[in-house]
Protein backbone atom coordinates (compact mmCIF):
# COMPACT_ATOMS: atom_id res chain seq x y z
CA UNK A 1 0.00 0.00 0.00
CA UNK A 2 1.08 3.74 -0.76
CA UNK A 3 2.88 4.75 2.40
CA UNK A 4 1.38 8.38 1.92
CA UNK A 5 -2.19 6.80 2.58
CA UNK A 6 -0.42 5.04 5.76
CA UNK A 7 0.66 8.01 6.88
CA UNK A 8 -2.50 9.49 6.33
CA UNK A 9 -4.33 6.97 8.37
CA UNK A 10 -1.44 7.73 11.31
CA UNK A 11 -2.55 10.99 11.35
CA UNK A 12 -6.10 10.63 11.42
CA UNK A 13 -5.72 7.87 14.10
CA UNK A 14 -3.68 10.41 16.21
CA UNK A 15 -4.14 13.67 15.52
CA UNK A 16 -7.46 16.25 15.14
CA UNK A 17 -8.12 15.68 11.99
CA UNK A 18 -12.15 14.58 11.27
CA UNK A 19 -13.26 11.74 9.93
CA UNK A 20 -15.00 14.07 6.67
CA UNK A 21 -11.08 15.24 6.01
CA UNK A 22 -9.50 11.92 6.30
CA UNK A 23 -11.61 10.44 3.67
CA UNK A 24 -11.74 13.77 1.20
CA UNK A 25 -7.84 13.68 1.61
CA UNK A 26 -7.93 9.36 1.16
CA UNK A 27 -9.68 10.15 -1.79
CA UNK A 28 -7.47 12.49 -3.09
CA UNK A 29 -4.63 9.63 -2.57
CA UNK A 30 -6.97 7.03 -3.96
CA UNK A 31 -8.03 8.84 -7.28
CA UNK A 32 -11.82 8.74 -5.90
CA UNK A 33 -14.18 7.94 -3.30
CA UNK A 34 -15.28 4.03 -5.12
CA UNK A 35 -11.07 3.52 -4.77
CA UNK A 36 -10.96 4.92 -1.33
CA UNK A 37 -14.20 2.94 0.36
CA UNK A 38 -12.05 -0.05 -1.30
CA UNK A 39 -9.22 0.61 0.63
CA UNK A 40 -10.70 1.64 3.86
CA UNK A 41 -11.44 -2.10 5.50
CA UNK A 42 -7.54 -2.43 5.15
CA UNK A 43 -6.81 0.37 7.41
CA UNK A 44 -9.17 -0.29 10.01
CA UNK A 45 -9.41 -2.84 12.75
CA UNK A 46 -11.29 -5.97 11.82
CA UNK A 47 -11.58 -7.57 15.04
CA UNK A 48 -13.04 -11.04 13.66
CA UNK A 49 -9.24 -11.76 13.76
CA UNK A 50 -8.88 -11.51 17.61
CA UNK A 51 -11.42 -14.46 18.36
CA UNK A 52 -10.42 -16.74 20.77
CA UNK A 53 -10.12 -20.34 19.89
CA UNK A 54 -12.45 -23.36 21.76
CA UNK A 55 -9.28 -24.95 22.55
CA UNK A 56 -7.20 -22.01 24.17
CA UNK A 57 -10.37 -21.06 26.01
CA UNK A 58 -10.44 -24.20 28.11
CA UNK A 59 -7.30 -23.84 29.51
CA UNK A 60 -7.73 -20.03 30.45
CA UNK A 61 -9.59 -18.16 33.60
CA UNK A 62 -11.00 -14.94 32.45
CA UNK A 63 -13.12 -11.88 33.95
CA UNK A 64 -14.11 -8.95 33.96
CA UNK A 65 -13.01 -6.76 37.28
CA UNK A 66 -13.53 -3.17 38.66
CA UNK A 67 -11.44 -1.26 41.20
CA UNK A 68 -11.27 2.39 42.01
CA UNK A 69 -10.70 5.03 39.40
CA UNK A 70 -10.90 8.67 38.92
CA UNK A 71 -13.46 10.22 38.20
CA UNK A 72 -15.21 7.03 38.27
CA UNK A 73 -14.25 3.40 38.75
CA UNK A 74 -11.98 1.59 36.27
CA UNK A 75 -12.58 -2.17 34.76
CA UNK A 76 -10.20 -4.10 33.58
CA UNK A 77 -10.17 -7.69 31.82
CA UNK A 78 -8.50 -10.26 33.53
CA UNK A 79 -7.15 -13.66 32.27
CA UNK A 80 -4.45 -16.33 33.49
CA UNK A 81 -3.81 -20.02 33.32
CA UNK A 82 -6.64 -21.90 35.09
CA UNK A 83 -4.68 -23.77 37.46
CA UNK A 84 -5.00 -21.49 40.71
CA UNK A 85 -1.58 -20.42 42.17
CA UNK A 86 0.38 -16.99 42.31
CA UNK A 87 1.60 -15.84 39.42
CA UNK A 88 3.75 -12.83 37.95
CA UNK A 89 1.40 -10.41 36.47
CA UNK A 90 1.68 -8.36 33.30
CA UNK A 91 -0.35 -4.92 33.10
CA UNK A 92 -1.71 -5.06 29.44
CA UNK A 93 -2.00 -1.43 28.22
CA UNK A 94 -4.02 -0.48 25.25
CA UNK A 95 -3.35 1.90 22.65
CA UNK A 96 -5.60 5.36 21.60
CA UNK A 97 -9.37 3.89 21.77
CA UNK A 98 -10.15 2.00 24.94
CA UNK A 99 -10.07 -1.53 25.61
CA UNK A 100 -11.21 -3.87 22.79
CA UNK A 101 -11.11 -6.96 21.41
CA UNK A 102 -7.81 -6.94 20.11
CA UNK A 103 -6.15 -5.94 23.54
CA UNK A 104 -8.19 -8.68 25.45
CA UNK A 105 -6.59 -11.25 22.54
CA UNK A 106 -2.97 -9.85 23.81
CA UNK A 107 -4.15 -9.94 27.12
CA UNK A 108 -4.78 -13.54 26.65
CA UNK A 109 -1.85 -14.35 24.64
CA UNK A 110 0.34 -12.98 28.26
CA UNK A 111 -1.80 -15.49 30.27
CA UNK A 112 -1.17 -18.62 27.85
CA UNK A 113 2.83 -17.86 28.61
CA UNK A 114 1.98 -18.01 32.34
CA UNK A 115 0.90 -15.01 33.38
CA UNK A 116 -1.31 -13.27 35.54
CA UNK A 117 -2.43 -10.75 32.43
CA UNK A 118 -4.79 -7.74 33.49
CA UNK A 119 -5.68 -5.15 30.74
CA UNK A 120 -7.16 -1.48 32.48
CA UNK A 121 -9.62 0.40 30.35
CA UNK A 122 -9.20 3.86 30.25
CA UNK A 123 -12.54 5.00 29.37
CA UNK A 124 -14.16 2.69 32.05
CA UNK A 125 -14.32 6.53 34.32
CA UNK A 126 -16.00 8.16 31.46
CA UNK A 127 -18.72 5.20 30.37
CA UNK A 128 -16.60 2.45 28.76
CA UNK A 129 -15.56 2.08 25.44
CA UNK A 130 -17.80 3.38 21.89
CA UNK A 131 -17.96 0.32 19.39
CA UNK A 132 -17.21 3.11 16.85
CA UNK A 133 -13.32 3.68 16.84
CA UNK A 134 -14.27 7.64 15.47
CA UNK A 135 -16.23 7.99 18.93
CA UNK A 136 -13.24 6.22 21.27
CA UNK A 137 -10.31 8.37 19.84
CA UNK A 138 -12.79 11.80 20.41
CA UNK A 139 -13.71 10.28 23.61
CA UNK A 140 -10.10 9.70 24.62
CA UNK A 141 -9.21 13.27 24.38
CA UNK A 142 -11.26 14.59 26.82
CA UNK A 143 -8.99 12.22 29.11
CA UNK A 144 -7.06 14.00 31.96
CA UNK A 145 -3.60 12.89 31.84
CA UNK A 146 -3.23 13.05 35.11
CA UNK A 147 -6.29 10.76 35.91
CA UNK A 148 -5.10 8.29 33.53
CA UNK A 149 -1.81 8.14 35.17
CA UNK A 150 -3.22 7.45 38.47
CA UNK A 151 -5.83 5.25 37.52
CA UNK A 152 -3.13 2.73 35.68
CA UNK A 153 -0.77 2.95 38.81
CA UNK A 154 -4.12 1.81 40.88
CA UNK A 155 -4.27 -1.16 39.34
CA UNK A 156 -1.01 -2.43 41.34
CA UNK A 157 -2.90 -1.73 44.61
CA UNK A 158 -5.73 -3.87 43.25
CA UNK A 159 -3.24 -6.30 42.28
CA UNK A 160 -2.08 -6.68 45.72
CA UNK A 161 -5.31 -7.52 46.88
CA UNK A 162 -5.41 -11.04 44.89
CA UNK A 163 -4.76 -14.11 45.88
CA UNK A 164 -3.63 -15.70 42.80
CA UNK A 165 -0.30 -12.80 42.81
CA UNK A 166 2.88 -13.29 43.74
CA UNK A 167 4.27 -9.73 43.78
CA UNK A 168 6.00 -9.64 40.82
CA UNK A 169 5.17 -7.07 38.24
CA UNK A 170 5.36 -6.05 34.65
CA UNK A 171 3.43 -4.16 31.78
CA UNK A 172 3.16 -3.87 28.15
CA UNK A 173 2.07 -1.30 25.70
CA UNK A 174 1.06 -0.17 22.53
CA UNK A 175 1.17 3.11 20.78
CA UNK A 176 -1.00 5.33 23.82
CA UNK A 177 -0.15 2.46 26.16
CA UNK A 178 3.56 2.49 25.06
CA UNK A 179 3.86 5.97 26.27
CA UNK A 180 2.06 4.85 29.38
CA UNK A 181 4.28 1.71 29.62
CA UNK A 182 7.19 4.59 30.33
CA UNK A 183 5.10 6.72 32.18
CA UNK A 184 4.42 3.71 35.06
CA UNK A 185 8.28 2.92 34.75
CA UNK A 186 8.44 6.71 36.03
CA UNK A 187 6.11 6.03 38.89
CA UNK A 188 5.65 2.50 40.17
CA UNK A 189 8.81 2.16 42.02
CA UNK A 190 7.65 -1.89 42.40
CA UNK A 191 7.53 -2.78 38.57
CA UNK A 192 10.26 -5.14 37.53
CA UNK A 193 9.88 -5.04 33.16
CA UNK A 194 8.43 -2.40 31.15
CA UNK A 195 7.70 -3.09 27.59
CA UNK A 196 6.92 -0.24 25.33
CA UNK A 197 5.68 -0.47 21.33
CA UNK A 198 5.77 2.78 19.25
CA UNK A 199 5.21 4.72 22.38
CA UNK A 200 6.03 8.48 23.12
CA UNK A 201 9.16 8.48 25.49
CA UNK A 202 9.25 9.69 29.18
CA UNK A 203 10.16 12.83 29.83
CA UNK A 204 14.46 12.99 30.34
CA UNK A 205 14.26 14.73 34.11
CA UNK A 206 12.27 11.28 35.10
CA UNK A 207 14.65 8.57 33.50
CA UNK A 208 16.40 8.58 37.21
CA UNK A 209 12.83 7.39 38.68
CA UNK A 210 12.87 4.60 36.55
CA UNK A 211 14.13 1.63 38.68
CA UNK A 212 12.02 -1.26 36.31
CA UNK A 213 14.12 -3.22 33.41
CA UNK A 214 13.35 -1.41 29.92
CA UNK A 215 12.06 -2.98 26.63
CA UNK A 216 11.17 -0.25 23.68
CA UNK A 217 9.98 -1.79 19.83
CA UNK A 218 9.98 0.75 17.27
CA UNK A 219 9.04 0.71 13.98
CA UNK A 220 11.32 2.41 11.12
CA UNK A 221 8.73 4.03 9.06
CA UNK A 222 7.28 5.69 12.30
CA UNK A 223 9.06 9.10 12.20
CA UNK A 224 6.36 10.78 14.97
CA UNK A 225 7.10 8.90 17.57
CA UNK A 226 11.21 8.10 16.82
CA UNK A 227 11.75 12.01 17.25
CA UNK A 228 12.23 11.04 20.61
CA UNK A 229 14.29 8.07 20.73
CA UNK A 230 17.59 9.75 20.59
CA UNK A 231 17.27 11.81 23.65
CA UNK A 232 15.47 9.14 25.34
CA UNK A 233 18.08 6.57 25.05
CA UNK A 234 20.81 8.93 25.60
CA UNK A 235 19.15 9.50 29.07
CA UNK A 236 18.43 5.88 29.41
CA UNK A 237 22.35 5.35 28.97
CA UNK A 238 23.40 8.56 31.08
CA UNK A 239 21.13 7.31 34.11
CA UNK A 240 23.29 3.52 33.85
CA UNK A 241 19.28 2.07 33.22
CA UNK A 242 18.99 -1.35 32.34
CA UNK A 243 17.33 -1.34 28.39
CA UNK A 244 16.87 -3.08 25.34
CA UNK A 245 15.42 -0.72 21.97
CA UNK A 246 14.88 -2.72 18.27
CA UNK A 247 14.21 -0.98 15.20
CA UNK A 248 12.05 -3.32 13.09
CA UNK A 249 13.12 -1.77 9.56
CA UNK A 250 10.18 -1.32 6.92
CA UNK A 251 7.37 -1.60 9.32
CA UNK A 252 4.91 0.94 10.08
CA UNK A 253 3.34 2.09 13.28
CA UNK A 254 0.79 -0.24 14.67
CA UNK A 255 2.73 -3.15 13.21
CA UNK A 256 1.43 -5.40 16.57
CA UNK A 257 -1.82 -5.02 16.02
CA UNK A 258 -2.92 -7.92 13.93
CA UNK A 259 -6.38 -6.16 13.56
CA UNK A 260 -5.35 -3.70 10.87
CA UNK A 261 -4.04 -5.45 7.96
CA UNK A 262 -2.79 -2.75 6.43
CA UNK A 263 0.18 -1.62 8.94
CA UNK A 264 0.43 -5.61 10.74
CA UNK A 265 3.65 -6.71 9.92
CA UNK A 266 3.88 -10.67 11.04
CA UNK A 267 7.27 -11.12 10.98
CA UNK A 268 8.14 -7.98 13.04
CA UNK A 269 5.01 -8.97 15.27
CA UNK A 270 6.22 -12.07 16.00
CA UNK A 271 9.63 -11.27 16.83
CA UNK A 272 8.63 -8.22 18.87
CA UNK A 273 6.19 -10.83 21.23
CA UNK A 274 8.87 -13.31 21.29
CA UNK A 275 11.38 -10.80 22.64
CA UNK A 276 8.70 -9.32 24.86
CA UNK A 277 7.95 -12.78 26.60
CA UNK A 278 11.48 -13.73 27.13
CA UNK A 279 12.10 -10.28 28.44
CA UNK A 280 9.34 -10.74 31.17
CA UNK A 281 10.59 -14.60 31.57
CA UNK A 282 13.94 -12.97 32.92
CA UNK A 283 12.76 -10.44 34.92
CA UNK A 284 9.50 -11.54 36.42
CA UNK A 285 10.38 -14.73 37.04
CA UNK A 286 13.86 -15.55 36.41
């Protein structure tokens, strides 16, 4: 596909730009509206493809829990292996639009490698998440940073109160949740691994709070949010913190998501999980 109409889609997916304007400008790309409506599936999330199978569902425990938020209080989707014992847990954090279907098929993916996997939604304060992706993304930026910050640290404190815990922490995000992924490195002195993909970067005065094990994915074709890797790493490195950054050359933003077959990339994908898991496999429970 055209990288132009990728980066168009990045933009519309990210930045205020309506709906009306992404398509006149897809159009434009296109060479018409018929070549444009043809092209638009590809771009956006067809979550058919985050299904759980019969088989992996018998050998999972999953629900849906609530714990206190601000304003309101925040759900979150747990799942884990069904044999009850404490386990390592990994924070699952989603990217721009609320907790879905494809996050809850990562979420479960963490769980099937042993894990304790708990994915917060951020709109849960505000009413939960729109079905429509155009209504999340608007509804998402009437988010208070500051609420969201505190709301994903909360979810340690719930954490704490479960029995099937064992006290060791990590977290994992994507795009929004990347950015967060850093952000709770900043601010949850007890969190062992961080895992960021295509996330904004922390701000350099807070790299010294970070006392949790670093991960970062990034994707080459992403130039918005690889602005900040050189400062960010040269903090990282200044600061003696423990990190690990790929570049995944010729991949777009988004490459993860397995939703969005326009930007999924399944090599890079499944490289990027299998250095994720072995990541948390040293820290969490090695």
């Amino acid at each position: 596909m055209d990288q132009r109409i990728i980066n168009l889609y990045d933009e519309y997916t990210h930045k205020p730009l309506t709906r009306a304007e992404f398509l006149k400008k897809l159009a434009q790309l296109t060479g018409g509206m018929a070549a444009a409506a043809s092209v638009l599936p590809l771009l956006e999330s067809d979550y058919a493809r985050s299904l759980m199978t019969e088989e992996d569902s018998k050998k999972l425990f999953t629900e849906y829990i609530t714990y206190p938020g601000i304003p309101a209080d925040m759900k979150a989707y747990v799942a884990r292996p069904k044999k009850k014992k404490k386990y390592a847990a990994v924070v699952v954090i989603h990217e721009n639009r609320g907790l879905n279907a494809h996050i809850e098929d990562v979420t479960r993916r963490a769980a099937m490698a042993g894990y304790l996997a708990i994915a917060p939604n951020a709109l849960a304060p505000l009413g939960g998440t729109p079905a429509n992706e155009d209504e999340a993304r608007t509804l998402f930026g009437t988010l208070k940073p500051e609420d969201s910050l505190r709301n994903f640290i909360g979810v340690f404190d719930y954490l704490n109160t479960r029995k099937d815990y064992n006290g060791h922490a990590g977290c994992v995000g994507f795009c929004w949740g990347g950015a967060m992924s850093g952000n709770l490195a900043v601010n949850v002195p007890t969190l062992k691994a961080a895992v960021g993909f295509y996330g904004r970067q922390p701000a350099d005065a807070d790299v010294p709070k970070i006392s949790a094990a670093i991960q970062l994915h990034y994707a080459s074709l992403d130039e918005r949010v690889n602005a900040g890797i050189p400062a960010y790493e040269a903090a990282l490195k200044a600061n003696n913190k423990a990190y690990e950054l790929y570049m995944y050359e010729g991949v777009n933003h988004a490459f993860h998501n397995d939703t969005s077959a326009s930007r999924y990339n399944e090599a890079a994908a499944k490289l990027a999980w299998e250095r994720t898991l072995a990541f948390f496999a040293k820290h969490l429970k090695g």
